[in-house]
Protein backbone atom coordinates (compact mmCIF):
# COMPACT_ATOMS: atom_id res chain seq x y z
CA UNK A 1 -223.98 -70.63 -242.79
CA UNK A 2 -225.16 -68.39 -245.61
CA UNK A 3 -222.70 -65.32 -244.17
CA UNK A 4 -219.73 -67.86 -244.52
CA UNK A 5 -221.00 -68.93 -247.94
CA UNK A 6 -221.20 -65.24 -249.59
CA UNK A 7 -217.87 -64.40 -247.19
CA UNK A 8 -215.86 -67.36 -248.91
CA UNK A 9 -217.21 -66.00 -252.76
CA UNK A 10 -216.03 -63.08 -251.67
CA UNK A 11 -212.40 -64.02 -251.09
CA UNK A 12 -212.52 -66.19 -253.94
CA UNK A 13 -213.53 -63.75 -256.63
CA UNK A 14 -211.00 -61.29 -257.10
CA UNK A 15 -208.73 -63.75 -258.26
CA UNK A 16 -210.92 -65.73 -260.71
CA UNK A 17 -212.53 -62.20 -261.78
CA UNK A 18 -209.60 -60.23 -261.87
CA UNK A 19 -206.09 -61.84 -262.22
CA UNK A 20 -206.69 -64.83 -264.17
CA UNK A 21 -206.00 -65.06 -267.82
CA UNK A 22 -209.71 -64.87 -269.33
CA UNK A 23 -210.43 -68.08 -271.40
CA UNK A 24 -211.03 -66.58 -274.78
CA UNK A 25 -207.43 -64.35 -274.56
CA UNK A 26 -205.86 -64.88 -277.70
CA UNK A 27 -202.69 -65.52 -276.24
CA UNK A 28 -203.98 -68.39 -274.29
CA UNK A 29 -203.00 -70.61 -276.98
CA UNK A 30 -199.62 -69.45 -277.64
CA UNK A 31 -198.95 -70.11 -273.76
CA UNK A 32 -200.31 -73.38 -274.03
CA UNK A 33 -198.02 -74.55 -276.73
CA UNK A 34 -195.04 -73.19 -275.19
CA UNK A 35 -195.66 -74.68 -271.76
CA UNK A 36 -197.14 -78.09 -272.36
CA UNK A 37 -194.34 -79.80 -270.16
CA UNK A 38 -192.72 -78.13 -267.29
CA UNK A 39 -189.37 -78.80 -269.03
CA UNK A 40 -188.76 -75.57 -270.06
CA UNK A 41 -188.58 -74.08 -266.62
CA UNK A 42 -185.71 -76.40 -265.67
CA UNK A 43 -183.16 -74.00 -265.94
CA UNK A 44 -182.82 -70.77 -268.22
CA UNK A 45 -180.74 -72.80 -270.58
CA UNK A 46 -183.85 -74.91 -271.18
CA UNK A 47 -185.77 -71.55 -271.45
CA UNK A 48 -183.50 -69.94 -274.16
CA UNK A 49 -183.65 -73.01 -276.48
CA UNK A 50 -187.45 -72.63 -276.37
CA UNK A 51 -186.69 -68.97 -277.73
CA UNK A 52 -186.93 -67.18 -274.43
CA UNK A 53 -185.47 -63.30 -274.60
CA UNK A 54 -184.65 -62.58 -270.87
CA UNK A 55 -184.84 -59.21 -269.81
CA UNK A 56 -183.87 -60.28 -265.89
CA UNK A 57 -182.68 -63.33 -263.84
CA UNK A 58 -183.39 -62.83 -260.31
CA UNK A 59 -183.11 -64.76 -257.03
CA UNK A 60 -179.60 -66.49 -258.14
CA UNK A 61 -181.53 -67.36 -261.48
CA UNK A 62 -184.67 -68.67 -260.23
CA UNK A 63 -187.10 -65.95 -261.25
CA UNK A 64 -187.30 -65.22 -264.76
CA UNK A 65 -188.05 -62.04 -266.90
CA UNK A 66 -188.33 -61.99 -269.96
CA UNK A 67 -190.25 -62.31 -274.09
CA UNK A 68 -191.34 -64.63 -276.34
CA UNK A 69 -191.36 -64.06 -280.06
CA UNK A 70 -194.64 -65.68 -279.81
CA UNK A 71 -196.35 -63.30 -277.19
CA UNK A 72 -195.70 -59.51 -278.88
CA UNK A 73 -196.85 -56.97 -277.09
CA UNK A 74 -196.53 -58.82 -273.46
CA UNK A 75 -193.25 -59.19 -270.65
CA UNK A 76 -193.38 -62.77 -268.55
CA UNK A 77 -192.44 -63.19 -265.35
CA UNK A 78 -192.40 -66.49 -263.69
CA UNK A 79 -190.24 -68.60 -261.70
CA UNK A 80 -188.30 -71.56 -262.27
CA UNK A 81 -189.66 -75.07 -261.12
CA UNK A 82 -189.62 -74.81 -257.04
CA UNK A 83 -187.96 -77.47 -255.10
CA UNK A 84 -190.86 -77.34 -252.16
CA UNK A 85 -194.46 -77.14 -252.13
CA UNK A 86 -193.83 -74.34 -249.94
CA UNK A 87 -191.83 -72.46 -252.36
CA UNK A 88 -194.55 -73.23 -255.15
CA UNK A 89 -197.15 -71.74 -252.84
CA UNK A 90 -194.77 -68.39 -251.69
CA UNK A 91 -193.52 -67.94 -255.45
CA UNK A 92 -197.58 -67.82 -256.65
CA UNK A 93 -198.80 -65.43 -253.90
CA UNK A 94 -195.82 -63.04 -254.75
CA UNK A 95 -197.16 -63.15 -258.66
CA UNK A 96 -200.49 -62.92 -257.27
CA UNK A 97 -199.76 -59.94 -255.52
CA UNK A 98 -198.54 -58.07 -258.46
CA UNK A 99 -201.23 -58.19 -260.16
CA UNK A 100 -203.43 -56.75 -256.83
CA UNK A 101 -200.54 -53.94 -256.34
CA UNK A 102 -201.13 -53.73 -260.54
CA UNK A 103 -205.29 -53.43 -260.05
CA UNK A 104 -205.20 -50.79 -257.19
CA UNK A 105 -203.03 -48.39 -258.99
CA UNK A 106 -205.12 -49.20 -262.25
CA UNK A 107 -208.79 -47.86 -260.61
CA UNK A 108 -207.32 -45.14 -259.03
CA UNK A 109 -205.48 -43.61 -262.17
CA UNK A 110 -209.12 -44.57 -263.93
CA UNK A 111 -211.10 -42.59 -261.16
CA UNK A 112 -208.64 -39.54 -261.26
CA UNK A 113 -208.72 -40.01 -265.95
CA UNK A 114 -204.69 -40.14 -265.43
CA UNK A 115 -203.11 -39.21 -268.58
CA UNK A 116 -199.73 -38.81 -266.36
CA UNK A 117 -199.00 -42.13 -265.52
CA UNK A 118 -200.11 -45.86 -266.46
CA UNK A 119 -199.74 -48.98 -265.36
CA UNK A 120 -199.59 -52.73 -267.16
CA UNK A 121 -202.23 -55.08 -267.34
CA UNK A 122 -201.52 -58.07 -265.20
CA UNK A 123 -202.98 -61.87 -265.56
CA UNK A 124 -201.98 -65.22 -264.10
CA UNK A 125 -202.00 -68.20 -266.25
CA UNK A 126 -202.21 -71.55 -264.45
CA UNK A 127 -199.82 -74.28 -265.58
CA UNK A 128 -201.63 -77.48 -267.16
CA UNK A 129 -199.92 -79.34 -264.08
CA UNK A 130 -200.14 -76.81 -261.19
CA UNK A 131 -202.29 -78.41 -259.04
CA UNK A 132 -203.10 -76.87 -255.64
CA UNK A 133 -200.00 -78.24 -253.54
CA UNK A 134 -198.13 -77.08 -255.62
CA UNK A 135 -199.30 -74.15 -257.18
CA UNK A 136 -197.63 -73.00 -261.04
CA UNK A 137 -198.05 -69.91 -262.33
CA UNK A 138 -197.20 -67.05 -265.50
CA UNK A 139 -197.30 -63.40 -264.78
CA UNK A 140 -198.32 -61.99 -268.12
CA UNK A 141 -198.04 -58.15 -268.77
CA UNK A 142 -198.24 -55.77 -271.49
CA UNK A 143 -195.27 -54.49 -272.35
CA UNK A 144 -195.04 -50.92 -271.86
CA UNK A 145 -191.91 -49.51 -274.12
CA UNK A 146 -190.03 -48.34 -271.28
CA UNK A 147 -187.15 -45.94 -271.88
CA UNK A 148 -183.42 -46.86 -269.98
CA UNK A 149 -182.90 -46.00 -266.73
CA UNK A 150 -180.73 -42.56 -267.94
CA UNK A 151 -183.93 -41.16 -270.02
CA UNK A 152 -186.25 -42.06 -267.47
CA UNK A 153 -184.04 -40.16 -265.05
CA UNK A 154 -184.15 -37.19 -266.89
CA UNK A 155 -187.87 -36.92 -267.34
CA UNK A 156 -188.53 -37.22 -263.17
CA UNK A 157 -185.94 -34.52 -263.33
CA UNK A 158 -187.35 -32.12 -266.34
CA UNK A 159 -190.58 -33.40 -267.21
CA UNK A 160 -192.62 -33.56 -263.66
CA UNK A 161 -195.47 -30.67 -263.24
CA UNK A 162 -197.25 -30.28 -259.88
CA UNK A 163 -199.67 -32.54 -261.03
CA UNK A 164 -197.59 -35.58 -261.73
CA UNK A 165 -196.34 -35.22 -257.76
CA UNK A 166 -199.94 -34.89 -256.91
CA UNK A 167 -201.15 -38.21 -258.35
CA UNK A 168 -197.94 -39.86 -257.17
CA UNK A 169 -198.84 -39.19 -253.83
CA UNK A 170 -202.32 -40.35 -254.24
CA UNK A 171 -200.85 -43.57 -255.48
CA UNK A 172 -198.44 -43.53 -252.28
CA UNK A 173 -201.03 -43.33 -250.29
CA UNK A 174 -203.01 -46.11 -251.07
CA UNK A 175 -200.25 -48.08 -250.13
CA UNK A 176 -198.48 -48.35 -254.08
CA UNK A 177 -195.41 -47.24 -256.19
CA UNK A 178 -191.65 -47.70 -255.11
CA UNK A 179 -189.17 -45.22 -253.75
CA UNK A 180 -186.98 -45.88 -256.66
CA UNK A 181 -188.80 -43.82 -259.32
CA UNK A 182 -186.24 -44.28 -262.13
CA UNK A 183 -186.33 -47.98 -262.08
CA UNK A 184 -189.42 -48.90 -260.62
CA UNK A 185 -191.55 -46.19 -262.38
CA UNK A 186 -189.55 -45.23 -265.66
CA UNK A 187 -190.66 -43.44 -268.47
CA UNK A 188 -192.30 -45.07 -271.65
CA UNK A 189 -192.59 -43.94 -274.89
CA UNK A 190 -196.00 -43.34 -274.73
CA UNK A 191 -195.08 -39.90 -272.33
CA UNK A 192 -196.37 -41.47 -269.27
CA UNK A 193 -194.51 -43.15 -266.26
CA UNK A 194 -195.04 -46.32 -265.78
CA UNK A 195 -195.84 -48.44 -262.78
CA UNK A 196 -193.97 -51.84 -263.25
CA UNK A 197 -193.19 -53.06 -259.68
CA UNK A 198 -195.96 -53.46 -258.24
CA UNK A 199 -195.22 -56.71 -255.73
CA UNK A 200 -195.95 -54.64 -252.94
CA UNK A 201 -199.49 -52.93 -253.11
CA UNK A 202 -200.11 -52.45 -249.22
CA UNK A 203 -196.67 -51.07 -248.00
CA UNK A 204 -195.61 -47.33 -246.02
CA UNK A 205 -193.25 -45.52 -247.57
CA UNK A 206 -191.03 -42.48 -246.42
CA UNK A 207 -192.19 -39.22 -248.86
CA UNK A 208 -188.53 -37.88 -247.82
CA UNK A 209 -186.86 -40.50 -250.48
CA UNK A 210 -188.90 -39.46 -253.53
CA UNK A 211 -187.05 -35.37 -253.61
CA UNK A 212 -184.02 -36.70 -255.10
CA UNK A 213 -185.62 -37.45 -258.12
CA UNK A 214 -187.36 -34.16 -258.72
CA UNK A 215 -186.03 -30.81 -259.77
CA UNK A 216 -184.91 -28.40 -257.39
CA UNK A 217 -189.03 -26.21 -258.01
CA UNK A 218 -190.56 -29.74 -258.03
CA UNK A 219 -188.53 -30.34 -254.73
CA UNK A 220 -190.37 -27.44 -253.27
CA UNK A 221 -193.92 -28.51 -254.90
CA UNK A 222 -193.54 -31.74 -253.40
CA UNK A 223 -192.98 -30.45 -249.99
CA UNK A 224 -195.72 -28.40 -249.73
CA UNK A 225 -198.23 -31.08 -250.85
CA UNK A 226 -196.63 -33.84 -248.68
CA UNK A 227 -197.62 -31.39 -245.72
């Protein structure tokens, strides 16, 4: 009996220790007021005339990306109101995932003092009416000044040193980062790239698709350290 009771605080902390939105974060407040009836996650048209800036609308409209003038500094990401229980509970574990994928890339780049690449803080803010059925959630993250997809392009092409392939495949291979580099893992202002998809922190990816990316020396670096 004791083993299952230290076993079930064990599956049970990471979320309340690491992913939700601590009580005393200053943008708790700001959230509340702006979601203190699920009206505004109607539709998008609902969203906008709450002052909503969407970066992204994804799965035909249902997932939403986007700012608030209120929250500077931090992207959303949350879905719309689900028709299902079901849905509720599949839409949460995908945010909640995120900010796992988000964690994992965050203490390795710590361990390894990464000034190469970054990734954004990720919390989860429960919903005054989520309940446990039916499970309501906000992915907050900071914002981190990304650069368009035709800059970003450019530095994976010009800017990448044998280390930067070095920690990426560290990151790889604790089951992080996305095969498409320019999008998934742009460049920010700050001279870092960027981890910002980070839904899937457990999957197996195939080194071969990351060369395109790289100059035609960093195609050769990369080689030699994926073998």
């Amino acid at each position: 009996m004791k083993l299952l009771f230290f076993s079930l605080i064990f599956f049970t902390l990471p979320l309340k220790a690491f992913y939700l939105l601590p009580e005393n974060h200053p943008l708790r407040e700001p959230l509340t007021k702006l979601f203190l009836d699920p009206s505004p996650l109607e539709s998008p048209e609902k969203l906008f005339e709450k002052g909503f800036k969407a970066i992204a609308l994804k799965k035909q409209g249902t997932l939403f990306i986007g700012t608030h003038p209120t929250l500077p500094g931090y992207v959303l990401k949350f879905y719309l109101l689900p028709a299902t229980t079901d849905e509720a509970t599949s839409n949460y574990h995908t945010l909640l995932q995120r900010c796992r994928g988000a964690k994992k890339i965050r203490d390795l780049l710590k361990s390894r003092q990464s000034t190469l690449f970054t990734v954004p803080d990720k919390w989860l803010y429960e919903l005054p009416y989520s309940s446990k059925a039916y499970p309501l959630y906000i992915l907050l993250a900071t914002d981190m000044q990304i650069l368009n997809l035709t800059e970003s392009a450019s530095a994976w092409k010009h800017k990448v040193t044998k280390e930067h392939l070095e920690e990426l495949l560290a990151i790889i291979k604790i089951g992080s980062a996305s095969t498409g580099l320019t999008k998934n893992v742009p460049y920010t202002k700050s001279g870092r790239f960027a981890f910002i998809d980070t839904e899937y922190p457990d999957r197996q990816l195939d080194l071969t698709e990351f060369t395109r990316y790289f100059s035609e020396e960093m195609q050769k670096v990369w080689k030699e350290i994926c073998h």
